[in-house]
PDB file of N, CA and C in Angstrom:
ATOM      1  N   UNK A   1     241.311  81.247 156.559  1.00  0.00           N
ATOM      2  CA  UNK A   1     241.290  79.876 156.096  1.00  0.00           C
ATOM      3  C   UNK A   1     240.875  78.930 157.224  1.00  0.00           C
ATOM      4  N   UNK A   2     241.400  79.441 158.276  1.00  0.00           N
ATOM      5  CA  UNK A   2     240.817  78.416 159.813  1.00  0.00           C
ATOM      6  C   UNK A   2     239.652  78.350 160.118  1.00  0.00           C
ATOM      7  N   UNK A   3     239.015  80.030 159.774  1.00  0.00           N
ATOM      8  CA  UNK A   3     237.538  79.923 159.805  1.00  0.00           C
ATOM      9  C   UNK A   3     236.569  79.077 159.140  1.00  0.00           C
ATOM     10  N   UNK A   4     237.335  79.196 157.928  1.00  0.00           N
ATOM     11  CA  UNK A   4     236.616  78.379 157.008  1.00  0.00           C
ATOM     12  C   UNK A   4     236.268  76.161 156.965  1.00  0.00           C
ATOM     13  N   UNK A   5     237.728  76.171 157.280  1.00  0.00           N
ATOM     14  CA  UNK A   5     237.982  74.762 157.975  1.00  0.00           C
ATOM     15  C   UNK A   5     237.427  75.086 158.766  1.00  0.00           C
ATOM     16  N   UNK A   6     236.856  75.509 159.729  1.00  0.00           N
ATOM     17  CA  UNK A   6     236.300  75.249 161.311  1.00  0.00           C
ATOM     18  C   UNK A   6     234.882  75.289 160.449  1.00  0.00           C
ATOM     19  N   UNK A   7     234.079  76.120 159.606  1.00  0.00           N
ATOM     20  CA  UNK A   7     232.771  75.805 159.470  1.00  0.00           C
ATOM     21  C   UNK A   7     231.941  74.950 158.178  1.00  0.00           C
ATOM     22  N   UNK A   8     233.293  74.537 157.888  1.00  0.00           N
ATOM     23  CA  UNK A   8     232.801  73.430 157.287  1.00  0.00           C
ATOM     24  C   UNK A   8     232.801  71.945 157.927  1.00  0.00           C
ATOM     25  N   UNK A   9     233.895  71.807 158.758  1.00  0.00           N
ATOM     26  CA  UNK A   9     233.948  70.947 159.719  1.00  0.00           C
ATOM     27  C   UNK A   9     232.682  70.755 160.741  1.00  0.00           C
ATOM     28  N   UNK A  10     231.839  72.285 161.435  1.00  0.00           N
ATOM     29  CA  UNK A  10     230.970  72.283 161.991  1.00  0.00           C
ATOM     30  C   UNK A  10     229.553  71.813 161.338  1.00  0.00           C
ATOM     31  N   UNK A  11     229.504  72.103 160.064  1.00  0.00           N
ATOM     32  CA  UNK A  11     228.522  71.899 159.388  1.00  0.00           C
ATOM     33  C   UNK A  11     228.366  70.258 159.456  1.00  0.00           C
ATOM     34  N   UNK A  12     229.601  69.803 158.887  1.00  0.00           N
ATOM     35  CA  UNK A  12     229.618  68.332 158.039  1.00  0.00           C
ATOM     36  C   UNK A  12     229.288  67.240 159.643  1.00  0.00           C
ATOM     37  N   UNK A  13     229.405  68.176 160.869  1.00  0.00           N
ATOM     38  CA  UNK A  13     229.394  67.332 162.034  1.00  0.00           C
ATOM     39  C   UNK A  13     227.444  67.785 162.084  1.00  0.00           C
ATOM     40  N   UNK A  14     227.165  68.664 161.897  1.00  0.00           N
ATOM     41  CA  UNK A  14     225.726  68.663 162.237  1.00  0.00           C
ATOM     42  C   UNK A  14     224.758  68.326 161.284  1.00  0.00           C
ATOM     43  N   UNK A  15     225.700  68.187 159.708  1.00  0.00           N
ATOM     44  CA  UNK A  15     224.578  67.393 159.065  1.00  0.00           C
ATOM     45  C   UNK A  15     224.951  65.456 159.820  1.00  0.00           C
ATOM     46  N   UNK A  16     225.841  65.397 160.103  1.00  0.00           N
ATOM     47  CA  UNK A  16     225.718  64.066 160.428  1.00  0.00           C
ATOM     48  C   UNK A  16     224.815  63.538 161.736  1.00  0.00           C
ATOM     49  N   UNK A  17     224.552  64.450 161.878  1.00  0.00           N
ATOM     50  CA  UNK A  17     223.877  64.673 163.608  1.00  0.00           C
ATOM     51  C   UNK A  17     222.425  65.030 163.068  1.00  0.00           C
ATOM     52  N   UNK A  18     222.195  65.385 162.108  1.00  0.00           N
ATOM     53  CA  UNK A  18     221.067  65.654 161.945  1.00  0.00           C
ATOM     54  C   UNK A  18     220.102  64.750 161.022  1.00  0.00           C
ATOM     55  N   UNK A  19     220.850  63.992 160.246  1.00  0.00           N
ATOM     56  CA  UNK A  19     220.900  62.382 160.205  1.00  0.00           C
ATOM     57  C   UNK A  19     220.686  60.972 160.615  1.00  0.00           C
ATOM     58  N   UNK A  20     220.668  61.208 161.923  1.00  0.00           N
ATOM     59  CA  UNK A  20     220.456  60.425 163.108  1.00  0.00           C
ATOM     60  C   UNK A  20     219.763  60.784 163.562  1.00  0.00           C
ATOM     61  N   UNK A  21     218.855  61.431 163.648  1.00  0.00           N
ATOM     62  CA  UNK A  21     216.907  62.241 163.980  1.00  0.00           C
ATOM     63  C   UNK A  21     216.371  61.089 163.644  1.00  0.00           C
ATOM     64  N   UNK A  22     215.748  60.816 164.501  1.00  0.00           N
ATOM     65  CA  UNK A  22     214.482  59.645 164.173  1.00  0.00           C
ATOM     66  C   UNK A  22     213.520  60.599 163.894  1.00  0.00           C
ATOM     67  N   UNK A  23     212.415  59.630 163.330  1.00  0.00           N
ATOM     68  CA  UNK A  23     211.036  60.245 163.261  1.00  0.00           C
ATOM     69  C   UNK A  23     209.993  60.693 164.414  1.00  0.00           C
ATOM     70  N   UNK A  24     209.390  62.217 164.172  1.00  0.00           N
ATOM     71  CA  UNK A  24     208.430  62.261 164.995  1.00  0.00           C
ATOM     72  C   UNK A  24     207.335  61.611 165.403  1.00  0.00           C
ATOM     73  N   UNK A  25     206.937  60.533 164.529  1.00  0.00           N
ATOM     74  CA  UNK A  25     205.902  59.768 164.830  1.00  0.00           C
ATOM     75  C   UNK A  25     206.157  58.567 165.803  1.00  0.00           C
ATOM     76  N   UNK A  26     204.928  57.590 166.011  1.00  0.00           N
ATOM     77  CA  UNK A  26     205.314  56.740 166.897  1.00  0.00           C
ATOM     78  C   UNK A  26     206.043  55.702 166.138  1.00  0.00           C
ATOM     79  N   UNK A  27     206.595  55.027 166.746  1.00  0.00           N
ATOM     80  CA  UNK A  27     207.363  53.898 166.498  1.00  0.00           C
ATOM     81  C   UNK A  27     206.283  52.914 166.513  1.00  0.00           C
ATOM     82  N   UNK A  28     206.231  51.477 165.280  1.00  0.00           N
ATOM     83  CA  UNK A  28     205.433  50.476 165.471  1.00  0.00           C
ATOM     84  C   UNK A  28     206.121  49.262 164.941  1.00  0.00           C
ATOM     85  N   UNK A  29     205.627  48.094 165.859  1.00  0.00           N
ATOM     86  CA  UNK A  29     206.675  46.732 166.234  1.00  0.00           C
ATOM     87  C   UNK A  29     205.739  45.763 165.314  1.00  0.00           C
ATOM     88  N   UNK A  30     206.129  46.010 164.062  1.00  0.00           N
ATOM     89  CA  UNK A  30     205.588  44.912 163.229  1.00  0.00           C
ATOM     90  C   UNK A  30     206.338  43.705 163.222  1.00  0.00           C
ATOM     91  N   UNK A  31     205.656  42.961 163.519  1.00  0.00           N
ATOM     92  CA  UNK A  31     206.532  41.444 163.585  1.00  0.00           C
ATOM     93  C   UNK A  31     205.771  40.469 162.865  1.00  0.00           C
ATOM     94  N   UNK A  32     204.591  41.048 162.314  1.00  0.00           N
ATOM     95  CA  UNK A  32     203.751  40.440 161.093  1.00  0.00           C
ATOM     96  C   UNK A  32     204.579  40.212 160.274  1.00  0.00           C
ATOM     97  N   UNK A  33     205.961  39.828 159.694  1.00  0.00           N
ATOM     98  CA  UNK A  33     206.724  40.309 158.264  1.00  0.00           C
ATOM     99  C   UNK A  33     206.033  39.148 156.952  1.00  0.00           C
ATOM    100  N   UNK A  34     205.748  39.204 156.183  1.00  0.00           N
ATOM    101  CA  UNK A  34     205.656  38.753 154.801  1.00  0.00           C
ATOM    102  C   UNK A  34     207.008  37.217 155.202  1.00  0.00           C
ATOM    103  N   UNK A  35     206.301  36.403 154.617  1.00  0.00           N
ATOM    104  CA  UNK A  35     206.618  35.339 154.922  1.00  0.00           C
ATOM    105  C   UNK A  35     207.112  34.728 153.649  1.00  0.00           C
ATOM    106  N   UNK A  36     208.070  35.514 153.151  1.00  0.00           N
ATOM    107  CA  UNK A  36     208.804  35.307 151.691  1.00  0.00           C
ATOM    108  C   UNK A  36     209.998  34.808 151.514  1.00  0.00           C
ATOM    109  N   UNK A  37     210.336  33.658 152.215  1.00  0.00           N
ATOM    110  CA  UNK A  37     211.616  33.153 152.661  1.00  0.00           C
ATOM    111  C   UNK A  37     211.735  31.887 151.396  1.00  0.00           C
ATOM    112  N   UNK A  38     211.106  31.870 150.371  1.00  0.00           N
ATOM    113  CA  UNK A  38     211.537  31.200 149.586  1.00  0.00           C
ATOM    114  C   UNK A  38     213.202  30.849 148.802  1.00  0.00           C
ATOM    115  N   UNK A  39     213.589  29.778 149.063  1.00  0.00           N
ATOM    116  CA  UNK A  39     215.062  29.774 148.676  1.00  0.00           C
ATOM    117  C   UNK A  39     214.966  29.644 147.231  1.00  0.00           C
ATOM    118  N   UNK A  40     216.120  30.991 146.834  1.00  0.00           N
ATOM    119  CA  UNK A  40     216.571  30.717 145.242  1.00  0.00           C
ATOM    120  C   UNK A  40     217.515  30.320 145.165  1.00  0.00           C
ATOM    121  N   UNK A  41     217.332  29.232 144.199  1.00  0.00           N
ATOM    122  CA  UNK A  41     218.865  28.634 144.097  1.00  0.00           C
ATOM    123  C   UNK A  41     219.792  29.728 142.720  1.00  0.00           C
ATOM    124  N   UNK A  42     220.678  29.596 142.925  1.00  0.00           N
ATOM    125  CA  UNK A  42     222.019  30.411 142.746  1.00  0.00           C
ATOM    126  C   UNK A  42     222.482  30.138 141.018  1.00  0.00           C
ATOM    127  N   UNK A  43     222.325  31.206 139.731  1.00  0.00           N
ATOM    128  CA  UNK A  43     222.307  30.817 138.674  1.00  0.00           C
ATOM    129  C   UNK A  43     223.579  30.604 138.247  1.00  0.00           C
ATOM    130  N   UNK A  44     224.231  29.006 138.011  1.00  0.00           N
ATOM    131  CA  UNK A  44     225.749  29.663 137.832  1.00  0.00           C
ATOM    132  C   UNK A  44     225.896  29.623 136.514  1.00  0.00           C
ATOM    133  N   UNK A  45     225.006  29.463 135.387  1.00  0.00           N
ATOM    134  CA  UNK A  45     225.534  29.584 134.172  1.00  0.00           C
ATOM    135  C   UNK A  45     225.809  28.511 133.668  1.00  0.00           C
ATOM    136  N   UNK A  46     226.044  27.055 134.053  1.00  0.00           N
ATOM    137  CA  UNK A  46     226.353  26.114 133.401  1.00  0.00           C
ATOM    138  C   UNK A  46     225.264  25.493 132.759  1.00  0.00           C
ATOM    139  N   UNK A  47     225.992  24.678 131.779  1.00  0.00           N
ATOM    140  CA  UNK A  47     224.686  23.822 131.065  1.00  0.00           C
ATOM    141  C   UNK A  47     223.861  22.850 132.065  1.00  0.00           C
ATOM    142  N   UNK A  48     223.461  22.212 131.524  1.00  0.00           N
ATOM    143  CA  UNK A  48     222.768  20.801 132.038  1.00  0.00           C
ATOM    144  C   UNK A  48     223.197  19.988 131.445  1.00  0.00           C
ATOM    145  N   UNK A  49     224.280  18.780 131.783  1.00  0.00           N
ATOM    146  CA  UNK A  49     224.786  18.047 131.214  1.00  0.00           C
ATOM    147  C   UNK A  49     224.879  16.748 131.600  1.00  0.00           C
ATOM    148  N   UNK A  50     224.623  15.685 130.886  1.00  0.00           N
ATOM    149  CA  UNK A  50     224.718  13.758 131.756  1.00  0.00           C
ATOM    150  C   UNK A  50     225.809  13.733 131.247  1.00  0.00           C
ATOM    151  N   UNK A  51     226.951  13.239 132.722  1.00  0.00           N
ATOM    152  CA  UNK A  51     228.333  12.729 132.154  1.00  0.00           C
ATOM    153  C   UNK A  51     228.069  11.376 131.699  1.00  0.00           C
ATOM    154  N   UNK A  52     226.898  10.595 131.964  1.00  0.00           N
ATOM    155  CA  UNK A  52     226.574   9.136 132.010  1.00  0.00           C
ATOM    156  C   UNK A  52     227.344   8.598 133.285  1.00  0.00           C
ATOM    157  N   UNK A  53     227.527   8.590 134.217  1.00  0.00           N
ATOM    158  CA  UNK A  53     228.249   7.997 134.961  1.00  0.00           C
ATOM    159  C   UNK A  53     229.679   8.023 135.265  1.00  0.00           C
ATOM    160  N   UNK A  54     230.159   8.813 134.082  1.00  0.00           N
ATOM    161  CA  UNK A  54     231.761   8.755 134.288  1.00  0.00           C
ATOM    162  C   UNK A  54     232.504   9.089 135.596  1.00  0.00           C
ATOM    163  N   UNK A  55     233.591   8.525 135.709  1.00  0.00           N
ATOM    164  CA  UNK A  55     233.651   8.810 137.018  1.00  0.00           C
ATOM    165  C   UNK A  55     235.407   9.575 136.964  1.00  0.00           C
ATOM    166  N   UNK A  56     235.327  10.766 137.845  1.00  0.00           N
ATOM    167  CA  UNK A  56     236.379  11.583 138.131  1.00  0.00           C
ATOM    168  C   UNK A  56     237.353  11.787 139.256  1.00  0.00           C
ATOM    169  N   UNK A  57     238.739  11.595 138.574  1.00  0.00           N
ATOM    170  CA  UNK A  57     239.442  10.958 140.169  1.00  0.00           C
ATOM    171  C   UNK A  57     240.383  12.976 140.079  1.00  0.00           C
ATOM    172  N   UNK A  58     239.897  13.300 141.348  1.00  0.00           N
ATOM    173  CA  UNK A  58     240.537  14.193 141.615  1.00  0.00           C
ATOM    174  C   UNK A  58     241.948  14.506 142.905  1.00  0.00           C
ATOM    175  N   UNK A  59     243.029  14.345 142.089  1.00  0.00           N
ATOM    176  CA  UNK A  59     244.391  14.437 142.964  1.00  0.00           C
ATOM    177  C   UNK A  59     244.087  15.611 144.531  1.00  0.00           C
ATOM    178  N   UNK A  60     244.124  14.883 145.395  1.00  0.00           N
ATOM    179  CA  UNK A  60     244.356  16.702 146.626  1.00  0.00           C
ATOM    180  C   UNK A  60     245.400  16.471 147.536  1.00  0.00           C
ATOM    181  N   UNK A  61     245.698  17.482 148.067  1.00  0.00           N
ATOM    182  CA  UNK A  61     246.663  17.548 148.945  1.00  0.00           C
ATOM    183  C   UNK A  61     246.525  16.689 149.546  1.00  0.00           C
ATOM    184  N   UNK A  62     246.946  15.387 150.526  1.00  0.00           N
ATOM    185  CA  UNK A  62     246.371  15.247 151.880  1.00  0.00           C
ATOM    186  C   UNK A  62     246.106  15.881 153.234  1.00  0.00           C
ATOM    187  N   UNK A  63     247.072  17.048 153.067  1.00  0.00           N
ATOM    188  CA  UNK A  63     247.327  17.997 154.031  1.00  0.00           C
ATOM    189  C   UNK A  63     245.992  19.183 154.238  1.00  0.00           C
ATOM    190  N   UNK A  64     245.520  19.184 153.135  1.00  0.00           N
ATOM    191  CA  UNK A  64     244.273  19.417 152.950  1.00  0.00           C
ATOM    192  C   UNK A  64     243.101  18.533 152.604  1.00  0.00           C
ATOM    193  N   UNK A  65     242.994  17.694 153.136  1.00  0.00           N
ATOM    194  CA  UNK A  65     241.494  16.548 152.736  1.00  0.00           C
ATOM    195  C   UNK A  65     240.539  16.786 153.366  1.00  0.00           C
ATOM    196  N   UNK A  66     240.527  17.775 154.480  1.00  0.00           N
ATOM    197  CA  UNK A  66     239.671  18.803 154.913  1.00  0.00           C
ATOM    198  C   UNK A  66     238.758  19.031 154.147  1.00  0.00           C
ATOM    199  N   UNK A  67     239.244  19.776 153.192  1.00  0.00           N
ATOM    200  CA  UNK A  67     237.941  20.112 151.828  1.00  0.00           C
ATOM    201  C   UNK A  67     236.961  19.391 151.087  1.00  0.00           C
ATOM    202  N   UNK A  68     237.435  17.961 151.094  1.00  0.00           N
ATOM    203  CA  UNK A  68     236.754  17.323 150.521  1.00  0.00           C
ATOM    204  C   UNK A  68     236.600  15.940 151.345  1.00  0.00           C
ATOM    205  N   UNK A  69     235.361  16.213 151.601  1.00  0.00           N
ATOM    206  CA  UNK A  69     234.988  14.653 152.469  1.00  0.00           C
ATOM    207  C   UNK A  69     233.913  13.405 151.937  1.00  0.00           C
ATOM    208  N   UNK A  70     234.243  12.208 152.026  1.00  0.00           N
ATOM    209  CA  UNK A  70     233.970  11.590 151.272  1.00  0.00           C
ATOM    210  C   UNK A  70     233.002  10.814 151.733  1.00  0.00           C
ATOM    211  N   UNK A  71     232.433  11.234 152.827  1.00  0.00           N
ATOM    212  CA  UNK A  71     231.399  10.266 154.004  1.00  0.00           C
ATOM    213  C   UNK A  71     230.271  11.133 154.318  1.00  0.00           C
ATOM    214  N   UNK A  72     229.304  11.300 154.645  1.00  0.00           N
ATOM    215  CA  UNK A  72     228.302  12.015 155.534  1.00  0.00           C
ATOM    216  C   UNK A  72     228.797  11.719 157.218  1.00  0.00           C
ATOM    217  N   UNK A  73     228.971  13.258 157.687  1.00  0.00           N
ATOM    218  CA  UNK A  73     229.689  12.760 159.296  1.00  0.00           C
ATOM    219  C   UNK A  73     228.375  13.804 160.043  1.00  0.00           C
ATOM    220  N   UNK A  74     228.439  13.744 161.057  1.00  0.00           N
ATOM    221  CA  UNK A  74     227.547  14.246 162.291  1.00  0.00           C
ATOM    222  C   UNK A  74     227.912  16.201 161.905  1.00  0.00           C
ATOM    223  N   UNK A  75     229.311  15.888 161.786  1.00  0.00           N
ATOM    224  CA  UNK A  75     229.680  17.880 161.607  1.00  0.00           C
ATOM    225  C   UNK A  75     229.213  18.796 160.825  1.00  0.00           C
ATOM    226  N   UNK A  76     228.637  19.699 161.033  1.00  0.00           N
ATOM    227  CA  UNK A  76     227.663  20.642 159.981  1.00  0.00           C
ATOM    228  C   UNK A  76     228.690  21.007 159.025  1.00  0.00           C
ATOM    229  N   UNK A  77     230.102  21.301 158.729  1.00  0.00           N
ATOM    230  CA  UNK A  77     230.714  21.841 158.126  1.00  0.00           C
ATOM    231  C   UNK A  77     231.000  20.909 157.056  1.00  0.00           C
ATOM    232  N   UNK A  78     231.552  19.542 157.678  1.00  0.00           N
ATOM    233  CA  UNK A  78     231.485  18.314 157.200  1.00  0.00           C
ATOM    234  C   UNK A  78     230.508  17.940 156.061  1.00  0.00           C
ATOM    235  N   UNK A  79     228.857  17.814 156.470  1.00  0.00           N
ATOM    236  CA  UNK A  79     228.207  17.697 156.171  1.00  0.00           C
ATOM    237  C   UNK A  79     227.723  18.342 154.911  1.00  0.00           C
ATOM    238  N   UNK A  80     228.128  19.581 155.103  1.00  0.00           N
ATOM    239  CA  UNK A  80     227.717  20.647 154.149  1.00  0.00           C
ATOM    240  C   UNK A  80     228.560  20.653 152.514  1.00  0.00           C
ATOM    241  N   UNK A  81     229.990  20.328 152.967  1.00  0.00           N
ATOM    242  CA  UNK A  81     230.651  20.035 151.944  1.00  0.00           C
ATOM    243  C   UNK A  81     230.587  18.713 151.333  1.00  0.00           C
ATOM    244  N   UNK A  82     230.170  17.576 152.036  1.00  0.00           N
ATOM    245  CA  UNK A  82     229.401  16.437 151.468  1.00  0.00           C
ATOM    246  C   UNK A  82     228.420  16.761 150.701  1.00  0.00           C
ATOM    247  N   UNK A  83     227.182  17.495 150.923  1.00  0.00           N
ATOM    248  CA  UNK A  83     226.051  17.154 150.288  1.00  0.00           C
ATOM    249  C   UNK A  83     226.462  18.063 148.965  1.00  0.00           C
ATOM    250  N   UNK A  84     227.461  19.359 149.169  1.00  0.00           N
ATOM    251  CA  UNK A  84     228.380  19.835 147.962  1.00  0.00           C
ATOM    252  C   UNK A  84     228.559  18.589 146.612  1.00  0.00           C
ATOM    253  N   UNK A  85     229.298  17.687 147.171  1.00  0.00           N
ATOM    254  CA  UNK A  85     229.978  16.885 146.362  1.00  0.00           C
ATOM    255  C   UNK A  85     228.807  16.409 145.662  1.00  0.00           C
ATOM    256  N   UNK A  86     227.824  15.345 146.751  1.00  0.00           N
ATOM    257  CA  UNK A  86     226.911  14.655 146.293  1.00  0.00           C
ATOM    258  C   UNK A  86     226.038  15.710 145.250  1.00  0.00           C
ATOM    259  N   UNK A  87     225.618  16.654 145.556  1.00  0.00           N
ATOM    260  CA  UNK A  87     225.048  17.532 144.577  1.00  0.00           C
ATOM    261  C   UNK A  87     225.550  17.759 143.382  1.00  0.00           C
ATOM    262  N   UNK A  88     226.806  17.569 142.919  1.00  0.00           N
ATOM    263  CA  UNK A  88     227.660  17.334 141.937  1.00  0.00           C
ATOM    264  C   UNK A  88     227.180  16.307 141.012  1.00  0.00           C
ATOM    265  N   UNK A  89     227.892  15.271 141.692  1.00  0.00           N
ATOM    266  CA  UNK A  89     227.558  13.952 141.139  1.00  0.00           C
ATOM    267  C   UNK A  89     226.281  13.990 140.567  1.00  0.00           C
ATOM    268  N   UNK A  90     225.159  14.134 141.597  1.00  0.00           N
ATOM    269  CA  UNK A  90     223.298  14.110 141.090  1.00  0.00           C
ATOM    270  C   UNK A  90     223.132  14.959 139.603  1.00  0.00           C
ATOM    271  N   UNK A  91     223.571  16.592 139.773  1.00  0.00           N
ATOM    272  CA  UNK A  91     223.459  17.002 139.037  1.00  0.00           C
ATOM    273  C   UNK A  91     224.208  16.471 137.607  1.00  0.00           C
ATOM    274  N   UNK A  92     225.741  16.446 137.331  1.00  0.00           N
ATOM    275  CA  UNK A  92     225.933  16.305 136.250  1.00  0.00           C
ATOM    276  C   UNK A  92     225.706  14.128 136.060  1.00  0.00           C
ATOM    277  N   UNK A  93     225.317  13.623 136.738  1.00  0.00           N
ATOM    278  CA  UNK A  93     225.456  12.040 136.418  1.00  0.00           C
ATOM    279  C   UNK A  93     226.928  11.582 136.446  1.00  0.00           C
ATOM    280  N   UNK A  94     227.586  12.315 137.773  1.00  0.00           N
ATOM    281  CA  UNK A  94     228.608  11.616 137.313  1.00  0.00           C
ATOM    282  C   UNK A  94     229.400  11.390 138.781  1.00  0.00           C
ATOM    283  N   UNK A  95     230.486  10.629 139.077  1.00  0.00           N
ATOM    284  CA  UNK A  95     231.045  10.052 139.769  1.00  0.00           C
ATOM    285  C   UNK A  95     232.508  10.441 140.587  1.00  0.00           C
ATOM    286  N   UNK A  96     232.563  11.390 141.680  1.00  0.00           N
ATOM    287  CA  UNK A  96     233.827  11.950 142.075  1.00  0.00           C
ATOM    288  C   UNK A  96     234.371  11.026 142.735  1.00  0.00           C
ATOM    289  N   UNK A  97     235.877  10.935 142.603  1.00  0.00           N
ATOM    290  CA  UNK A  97     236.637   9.893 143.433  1.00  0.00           C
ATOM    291  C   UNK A  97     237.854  11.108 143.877  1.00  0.00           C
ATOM    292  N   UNK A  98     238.138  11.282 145.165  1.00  0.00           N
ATOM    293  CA  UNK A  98     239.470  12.221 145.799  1.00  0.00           C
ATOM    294  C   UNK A  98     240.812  10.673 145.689  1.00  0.00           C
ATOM    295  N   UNK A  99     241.731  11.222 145.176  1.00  0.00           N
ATOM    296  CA  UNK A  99     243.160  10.633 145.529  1.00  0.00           C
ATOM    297  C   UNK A  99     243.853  11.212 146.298  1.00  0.00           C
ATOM    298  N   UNK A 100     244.083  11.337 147.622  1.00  0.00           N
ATOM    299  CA  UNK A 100     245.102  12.458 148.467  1.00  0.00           C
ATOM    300  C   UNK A 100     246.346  11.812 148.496  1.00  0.00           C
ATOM    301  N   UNK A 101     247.404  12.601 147.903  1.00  0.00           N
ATOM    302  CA  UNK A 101     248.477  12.329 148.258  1.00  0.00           C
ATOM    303  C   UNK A 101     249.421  13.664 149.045  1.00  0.00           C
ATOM    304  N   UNK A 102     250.650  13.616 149.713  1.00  0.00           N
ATOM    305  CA  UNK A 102     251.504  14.339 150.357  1.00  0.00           C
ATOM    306  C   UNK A 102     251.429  15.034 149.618  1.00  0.00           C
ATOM    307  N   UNK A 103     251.438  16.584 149.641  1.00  0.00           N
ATOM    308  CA  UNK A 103     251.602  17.654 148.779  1.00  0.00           C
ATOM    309  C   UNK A 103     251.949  18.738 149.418  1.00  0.00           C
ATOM    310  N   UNK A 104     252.912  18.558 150.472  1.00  0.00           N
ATOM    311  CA  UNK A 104     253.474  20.184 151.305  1.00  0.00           C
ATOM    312  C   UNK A 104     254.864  20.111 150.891  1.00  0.00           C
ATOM    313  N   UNK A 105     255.015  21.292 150.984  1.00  0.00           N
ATOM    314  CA  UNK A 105     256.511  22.124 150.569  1.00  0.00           C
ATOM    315  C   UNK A 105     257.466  20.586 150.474  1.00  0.00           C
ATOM    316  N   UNK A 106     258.013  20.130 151.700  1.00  0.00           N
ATOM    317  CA  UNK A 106     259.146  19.016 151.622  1.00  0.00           C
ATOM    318  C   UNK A 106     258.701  17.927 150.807  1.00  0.00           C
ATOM    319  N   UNK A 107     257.226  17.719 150.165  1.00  0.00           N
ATOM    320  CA  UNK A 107     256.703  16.645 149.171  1.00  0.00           C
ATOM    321  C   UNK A 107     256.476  17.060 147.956  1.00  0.00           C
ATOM    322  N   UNK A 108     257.200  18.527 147.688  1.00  0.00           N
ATOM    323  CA  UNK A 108     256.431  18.950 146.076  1.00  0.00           C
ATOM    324  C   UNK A 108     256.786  18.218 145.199  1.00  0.00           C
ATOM    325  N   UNK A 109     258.197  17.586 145.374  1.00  0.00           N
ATOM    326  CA  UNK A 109     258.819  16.704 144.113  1.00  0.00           C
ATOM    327  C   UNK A 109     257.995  15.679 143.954  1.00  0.00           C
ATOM    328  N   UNK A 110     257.865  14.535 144.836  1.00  0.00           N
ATOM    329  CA  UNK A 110     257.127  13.892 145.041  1.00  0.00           C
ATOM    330  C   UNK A 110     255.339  14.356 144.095  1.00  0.00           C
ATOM    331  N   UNK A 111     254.899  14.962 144.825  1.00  0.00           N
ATOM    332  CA  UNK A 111     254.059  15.076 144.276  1.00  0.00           C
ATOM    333  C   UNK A 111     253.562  15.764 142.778  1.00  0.00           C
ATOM    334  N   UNK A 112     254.393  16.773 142.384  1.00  0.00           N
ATOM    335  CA  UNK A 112     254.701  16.585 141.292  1.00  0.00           C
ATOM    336  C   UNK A 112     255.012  15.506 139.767  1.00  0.00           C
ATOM    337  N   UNK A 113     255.547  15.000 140.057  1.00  0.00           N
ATOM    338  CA  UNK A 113     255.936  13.174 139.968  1.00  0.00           C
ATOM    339  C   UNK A 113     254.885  12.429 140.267  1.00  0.00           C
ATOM    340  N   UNK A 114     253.945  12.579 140.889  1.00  0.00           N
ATOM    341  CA  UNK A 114     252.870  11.649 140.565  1.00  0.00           C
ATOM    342  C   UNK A 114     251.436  12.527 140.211  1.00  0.00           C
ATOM    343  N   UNK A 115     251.947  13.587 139.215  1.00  0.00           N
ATOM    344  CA  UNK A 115     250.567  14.641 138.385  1.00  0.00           C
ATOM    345  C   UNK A 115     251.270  13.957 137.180  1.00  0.00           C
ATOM    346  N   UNK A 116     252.831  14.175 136.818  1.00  0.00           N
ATOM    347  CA  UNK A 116     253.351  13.910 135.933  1.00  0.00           C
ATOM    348  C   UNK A 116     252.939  12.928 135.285  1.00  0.00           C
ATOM    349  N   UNK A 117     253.158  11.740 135.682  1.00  0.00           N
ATOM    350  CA  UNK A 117     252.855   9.746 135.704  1.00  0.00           C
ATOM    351  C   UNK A 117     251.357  10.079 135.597  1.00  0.00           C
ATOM    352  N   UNK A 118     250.405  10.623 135.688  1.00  0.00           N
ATOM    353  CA  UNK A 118     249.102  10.534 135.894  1.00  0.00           C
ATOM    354  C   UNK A 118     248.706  10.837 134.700  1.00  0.00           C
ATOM    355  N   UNK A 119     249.655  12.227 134.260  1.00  0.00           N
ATOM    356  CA  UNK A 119     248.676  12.723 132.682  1.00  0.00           C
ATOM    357  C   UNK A 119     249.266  11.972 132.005  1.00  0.00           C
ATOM    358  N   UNK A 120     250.957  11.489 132.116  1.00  0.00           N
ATOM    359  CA  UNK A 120     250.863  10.620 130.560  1.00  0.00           C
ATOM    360  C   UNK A 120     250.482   9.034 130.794  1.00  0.00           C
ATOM    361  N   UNK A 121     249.922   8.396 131.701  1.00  0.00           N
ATOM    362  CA  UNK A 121     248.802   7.050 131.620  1.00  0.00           C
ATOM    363  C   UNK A 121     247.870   7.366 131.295  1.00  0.00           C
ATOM    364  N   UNK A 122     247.265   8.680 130.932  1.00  0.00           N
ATOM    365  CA  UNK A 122     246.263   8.283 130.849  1.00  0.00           C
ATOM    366  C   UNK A 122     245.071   8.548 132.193  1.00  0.00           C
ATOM    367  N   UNK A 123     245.503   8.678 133.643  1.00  0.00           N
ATOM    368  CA  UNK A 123     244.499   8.158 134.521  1.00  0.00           C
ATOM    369  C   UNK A 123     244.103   9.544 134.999  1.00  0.00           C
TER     370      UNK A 123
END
C-alpha cells in the first residue's frame, strides 16, 4: 500500500513538473496588443425610468457618511462615489438628498424613533 502511495504521489509531482515546461520554440515580445480597451458599461437590468424630478431623502448613519458624499472633493474615492450618486440622479431624473443622523449601538433608540416619525408623516 506504501508503494502504491509513494507512486502515485511521484507521478502527481511529475505531472505537475511537467506542466511547467515551457515551449521549445522562441519566445516573442509582442507589445503590438489589439487596442480593444473599449469600456462596457455594466447591464444591470433595470428599466429606464423619469422620476420627473422627484426628490429622495435617504436616512444614514452619520457614523457612516463616508458612503455617501454630497460634494465633488479632490479624493479619488470621494470622487468616485460622487459621480455614483450624480449618475443616479442623471439617469433616473431624479433628486437624492442624505439625512445623517446618530445611528451606533448607544443611539439605536434614538434612531429608531426617528425611521418611526418619518414613515408615519409621511416624509
Amino acid at each position: 500500500m506504501k508503494h502504491i502511495t509513494a507512486a502515485l504521489l511521484l507521478f502527481s509531482m511529475l505531472a505537475s513538473l511537467a506542466s511547467c515546461q515551457g515551449s521549445s520554440g522562441t519566445a516573442t515580445n509582442d507589445t503590438s496588443a489589439d487596442d480593444t480597451s473599449s469600456e462596457e458599461k455594466y447591464q444591470d437590468g433595470l428599466p429606464e425610468v423619469d422620476l420627473g424630478g422627484e426628490k429622495f431623502t435617504i436616512l444614514i448613519r452619520s457614523e457612516f457618511d463616508y458612503e455617501f458624499i454630497p460634494e465633488d472633493t479632490a479624493e479619488v474615492v470621494d470622487n468616485a462615489i460622487y459621480q455614483r450618486e450624480l449618475a443616479i440622479e442623471e439617469r433616473f431624473n431624479a433628486a437624492i438628498e442624505f439625512m445623517p443622523t446618530s445611528g451606533n449601538w448607544t443611539n439605536k433608540d434614538n434612531f429608531k424613533k426617528h425611521i418611526e416619525s418619518s414613515v408615519l408623516s409621511g416624509t
